[in-house]
PDB file of N, CA and C in Angstrom:
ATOM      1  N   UNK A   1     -20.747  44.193   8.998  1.00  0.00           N
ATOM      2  CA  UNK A   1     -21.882  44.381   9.875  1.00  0.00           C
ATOM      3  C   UNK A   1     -21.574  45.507  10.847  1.00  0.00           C
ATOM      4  N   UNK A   2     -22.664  46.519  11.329  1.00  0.00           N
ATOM      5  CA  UNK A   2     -22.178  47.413  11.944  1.00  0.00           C
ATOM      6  C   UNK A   2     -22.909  47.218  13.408  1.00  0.00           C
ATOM      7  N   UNK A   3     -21.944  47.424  14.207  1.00  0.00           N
ATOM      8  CA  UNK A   3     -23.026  47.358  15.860  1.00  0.00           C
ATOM      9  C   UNK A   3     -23.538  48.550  16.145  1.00  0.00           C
ATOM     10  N   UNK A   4     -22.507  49.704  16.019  1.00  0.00           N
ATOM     11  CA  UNK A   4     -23.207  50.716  16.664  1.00  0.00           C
ATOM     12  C   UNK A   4     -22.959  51.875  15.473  1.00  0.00           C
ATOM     13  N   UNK A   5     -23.514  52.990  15.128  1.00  0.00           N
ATOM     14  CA  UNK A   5     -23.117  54.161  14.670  1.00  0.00           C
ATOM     15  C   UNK A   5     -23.489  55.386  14.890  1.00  0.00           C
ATOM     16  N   UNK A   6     -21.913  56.616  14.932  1.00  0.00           N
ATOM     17  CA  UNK A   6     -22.332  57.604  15.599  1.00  0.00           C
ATOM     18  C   UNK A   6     -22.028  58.503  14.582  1.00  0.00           C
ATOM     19  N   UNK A   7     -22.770  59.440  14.111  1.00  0.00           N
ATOM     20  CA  UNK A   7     -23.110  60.480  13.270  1.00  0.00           C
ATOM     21  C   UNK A   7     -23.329  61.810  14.254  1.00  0.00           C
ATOM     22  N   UNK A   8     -22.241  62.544  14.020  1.00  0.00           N
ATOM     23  CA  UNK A   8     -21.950  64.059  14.891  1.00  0.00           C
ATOM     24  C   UNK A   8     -21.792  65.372  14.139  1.00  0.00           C
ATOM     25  N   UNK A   9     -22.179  66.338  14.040  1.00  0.00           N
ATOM     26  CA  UNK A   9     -21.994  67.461  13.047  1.00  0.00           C
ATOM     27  C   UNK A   9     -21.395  68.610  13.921  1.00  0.00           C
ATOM     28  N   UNK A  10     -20.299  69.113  13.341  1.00  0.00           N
ATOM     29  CA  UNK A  10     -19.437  69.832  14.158  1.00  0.00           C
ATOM     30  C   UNK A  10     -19.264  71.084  13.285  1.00  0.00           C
ATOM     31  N   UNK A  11     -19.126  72.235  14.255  1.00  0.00           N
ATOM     32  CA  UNK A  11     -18.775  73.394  13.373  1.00  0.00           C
ATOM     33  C   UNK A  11     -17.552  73.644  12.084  1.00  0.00           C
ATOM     34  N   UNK A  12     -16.864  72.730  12.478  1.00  0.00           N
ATOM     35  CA  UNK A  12     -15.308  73.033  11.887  1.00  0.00           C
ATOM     36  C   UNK A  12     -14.422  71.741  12.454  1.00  0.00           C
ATOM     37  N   UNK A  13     -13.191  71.538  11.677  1.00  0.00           N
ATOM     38  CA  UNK A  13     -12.296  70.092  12.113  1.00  0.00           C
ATOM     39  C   UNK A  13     -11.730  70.567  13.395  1.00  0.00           C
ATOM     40  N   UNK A  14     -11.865  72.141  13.599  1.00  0.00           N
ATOM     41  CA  UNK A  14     -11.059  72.264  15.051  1.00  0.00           C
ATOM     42  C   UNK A  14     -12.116  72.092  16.623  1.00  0.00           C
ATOM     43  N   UNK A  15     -13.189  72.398  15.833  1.00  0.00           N
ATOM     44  CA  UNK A  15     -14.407  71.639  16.972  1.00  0.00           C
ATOM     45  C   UNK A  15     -14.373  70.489  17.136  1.00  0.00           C
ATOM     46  N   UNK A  16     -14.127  69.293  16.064  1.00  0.00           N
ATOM     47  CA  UNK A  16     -14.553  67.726  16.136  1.00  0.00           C
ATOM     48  C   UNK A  16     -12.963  67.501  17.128  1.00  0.00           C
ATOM     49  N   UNK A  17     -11.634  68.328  17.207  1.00  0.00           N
ATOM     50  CA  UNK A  17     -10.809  67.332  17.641  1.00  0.00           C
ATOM     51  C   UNK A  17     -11.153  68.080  19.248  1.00  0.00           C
ATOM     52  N   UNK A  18     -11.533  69.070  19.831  1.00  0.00           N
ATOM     53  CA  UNK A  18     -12.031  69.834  20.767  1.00  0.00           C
ATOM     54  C   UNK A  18     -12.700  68.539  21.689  1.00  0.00           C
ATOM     55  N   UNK A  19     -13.561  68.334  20.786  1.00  0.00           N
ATOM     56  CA  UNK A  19     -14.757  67.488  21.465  1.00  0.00           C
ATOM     57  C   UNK A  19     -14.217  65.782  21.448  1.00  0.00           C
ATOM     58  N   UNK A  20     -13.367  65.492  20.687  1.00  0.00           N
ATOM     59  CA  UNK A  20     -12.495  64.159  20.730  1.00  0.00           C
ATOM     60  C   UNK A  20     -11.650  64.253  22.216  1.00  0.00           C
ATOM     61  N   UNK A  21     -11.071  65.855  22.161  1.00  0.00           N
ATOM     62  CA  UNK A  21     -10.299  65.468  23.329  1.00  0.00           C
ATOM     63  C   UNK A  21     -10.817  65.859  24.703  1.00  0.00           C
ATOM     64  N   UNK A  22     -12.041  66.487  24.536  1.00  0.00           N
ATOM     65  CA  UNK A  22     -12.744  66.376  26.131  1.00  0.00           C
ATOM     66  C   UNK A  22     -12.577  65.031  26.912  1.00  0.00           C
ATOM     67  N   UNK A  23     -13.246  65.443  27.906  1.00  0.00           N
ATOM     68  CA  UNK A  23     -13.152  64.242  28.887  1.00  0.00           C
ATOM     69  C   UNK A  23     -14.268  63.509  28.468  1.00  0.00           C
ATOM     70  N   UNK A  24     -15.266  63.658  28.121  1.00  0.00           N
ATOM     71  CA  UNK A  24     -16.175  62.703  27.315  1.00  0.00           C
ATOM     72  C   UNK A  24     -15.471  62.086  26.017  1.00  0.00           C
ATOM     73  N   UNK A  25     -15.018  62.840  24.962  1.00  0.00           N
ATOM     74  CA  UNK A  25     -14.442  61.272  23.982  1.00  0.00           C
ATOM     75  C   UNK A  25     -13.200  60.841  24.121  1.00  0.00           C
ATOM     76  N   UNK A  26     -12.381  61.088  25.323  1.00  0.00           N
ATOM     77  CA  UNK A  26     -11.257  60.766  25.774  1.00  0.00           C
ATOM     78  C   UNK A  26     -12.402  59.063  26.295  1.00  0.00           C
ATOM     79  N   UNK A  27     -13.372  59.462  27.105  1.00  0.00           N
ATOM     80  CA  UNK A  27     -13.551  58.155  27.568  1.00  0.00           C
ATOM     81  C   UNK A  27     -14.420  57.527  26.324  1.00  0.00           C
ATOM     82  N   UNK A  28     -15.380  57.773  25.596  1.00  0.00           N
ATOM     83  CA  UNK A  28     -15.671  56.803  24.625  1.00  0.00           C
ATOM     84  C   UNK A  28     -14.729  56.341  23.954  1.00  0.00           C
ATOM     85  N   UNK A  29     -13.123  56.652  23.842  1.00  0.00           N
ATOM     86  CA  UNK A  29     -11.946  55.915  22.785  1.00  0.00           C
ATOM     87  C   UNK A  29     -11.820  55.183  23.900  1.00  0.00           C
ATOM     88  N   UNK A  30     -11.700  55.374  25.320  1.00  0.00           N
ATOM     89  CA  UNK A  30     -11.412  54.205  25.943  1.00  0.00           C
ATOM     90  C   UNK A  30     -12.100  53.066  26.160  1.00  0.00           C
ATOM     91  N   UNK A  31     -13.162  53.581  25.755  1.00  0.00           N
ATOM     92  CA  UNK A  31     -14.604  52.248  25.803  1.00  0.00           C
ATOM     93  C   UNK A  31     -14.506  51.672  24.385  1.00  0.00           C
ATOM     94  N   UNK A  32     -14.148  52.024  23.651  1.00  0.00           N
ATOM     95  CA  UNK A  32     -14.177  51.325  22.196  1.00  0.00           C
ATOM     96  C   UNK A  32     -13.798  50.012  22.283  1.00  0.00           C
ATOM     97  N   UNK A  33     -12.898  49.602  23.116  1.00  0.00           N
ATOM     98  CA  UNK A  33     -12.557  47.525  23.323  1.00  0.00           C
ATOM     99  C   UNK A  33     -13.736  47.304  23.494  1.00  0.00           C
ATOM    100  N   UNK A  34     -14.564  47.841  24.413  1.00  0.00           N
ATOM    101  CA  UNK A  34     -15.716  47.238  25.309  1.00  0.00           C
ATOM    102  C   UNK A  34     -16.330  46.214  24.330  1.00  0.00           C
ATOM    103  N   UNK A  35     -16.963  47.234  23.509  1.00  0.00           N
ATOM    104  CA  UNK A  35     -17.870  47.179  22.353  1.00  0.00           C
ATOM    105  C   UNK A  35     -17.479  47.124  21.052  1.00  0.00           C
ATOM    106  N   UNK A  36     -16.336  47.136  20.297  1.00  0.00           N
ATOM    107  CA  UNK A  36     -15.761  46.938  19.360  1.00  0.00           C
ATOM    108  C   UNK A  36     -14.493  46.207  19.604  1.00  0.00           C
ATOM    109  N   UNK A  37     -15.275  44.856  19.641  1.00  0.00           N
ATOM    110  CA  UNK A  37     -14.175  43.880  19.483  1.00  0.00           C
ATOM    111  C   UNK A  37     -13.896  42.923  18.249  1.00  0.00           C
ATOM    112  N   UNK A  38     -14.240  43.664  17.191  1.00  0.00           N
ATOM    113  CA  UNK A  38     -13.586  42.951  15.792  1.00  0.00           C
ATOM    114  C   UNK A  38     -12.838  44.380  15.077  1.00  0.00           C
ATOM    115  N   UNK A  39     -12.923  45.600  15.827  1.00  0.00           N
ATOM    116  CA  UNK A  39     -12.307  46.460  15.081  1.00  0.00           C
ATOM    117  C   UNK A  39     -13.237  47.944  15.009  1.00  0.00           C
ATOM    118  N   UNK A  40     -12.812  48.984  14.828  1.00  0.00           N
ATOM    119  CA  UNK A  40     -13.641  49.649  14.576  1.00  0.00           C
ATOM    120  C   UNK A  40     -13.114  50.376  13.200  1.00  0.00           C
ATOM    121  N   UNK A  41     -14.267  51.739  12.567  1.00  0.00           N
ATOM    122  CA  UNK A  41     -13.822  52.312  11.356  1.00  0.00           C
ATOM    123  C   UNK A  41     -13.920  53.412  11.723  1.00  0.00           C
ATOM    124  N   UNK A  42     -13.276  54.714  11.907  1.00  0.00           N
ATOM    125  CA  UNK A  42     -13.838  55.937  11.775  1.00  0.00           C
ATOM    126  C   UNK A  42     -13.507  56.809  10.770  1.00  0.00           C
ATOM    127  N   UNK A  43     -14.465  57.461  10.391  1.00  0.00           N
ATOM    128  CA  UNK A  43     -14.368  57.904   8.780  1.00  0.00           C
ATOM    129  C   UNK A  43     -15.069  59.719   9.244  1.00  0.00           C
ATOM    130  N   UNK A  44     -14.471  60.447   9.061  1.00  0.00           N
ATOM    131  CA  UNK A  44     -14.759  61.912   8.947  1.00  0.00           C
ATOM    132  C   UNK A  44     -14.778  62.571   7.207  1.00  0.00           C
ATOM    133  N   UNK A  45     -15.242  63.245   7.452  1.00  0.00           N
ATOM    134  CA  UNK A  45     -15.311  64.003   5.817  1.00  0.00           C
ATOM    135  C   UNK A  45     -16.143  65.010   5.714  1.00  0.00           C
ATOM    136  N   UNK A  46     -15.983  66.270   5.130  1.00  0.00           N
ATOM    137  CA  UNK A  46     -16.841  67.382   5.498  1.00  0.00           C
ATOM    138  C   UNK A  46     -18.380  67.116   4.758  1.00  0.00           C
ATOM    139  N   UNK A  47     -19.374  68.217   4.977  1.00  0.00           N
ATOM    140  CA  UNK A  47     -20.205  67.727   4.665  1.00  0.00           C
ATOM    141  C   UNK A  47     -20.697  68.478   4.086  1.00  0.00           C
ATOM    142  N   UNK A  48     -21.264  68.829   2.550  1.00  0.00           N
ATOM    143  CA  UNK A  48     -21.527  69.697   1.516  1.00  0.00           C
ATOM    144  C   UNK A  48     -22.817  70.291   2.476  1.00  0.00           C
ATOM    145  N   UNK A  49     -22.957  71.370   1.772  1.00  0.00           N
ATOM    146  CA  UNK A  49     -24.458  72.036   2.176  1.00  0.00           C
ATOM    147  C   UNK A  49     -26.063  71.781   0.657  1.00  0.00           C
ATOM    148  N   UNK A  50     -25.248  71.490  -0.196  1.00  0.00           N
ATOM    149  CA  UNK A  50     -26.547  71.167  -1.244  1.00  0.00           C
ATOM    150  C   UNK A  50     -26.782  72.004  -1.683  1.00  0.00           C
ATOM    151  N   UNK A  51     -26.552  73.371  -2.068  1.00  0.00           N
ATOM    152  CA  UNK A  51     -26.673  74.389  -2.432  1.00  0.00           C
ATOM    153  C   UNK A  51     -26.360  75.288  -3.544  1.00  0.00           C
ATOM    154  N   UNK A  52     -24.933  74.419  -3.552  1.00  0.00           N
ATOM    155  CA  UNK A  52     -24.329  75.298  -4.566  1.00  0.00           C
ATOM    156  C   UNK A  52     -24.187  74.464  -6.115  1.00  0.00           C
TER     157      UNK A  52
END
């Protein structure tokens, strides 16, 4: 069962860890007990364009 889900599209893997380590997802990893208290999943993976 899922409580919450967050779907983010980032330029590149060196943007997504950029924005992990701001001071904004520095504090959503610290809020993750709050609200994920059976566990959480995080799953990254690039994302085709459909095109080719």
């Amino acid at each position: 069962m899922h409580f919450a889900v967050f779907e983010g599209d980032f330029a590149d893997a060196d943007a997504m860890a950029a924005a992990r380590a701001s001071s904004h997802g520095q504090r959503v990893a610290a809020d993750f007990a709050n609200y994920a208290t059976g566990g959480a999943v995080v799953i990254h993976y690039p994302v085709q364009d459909g095109t080719g």
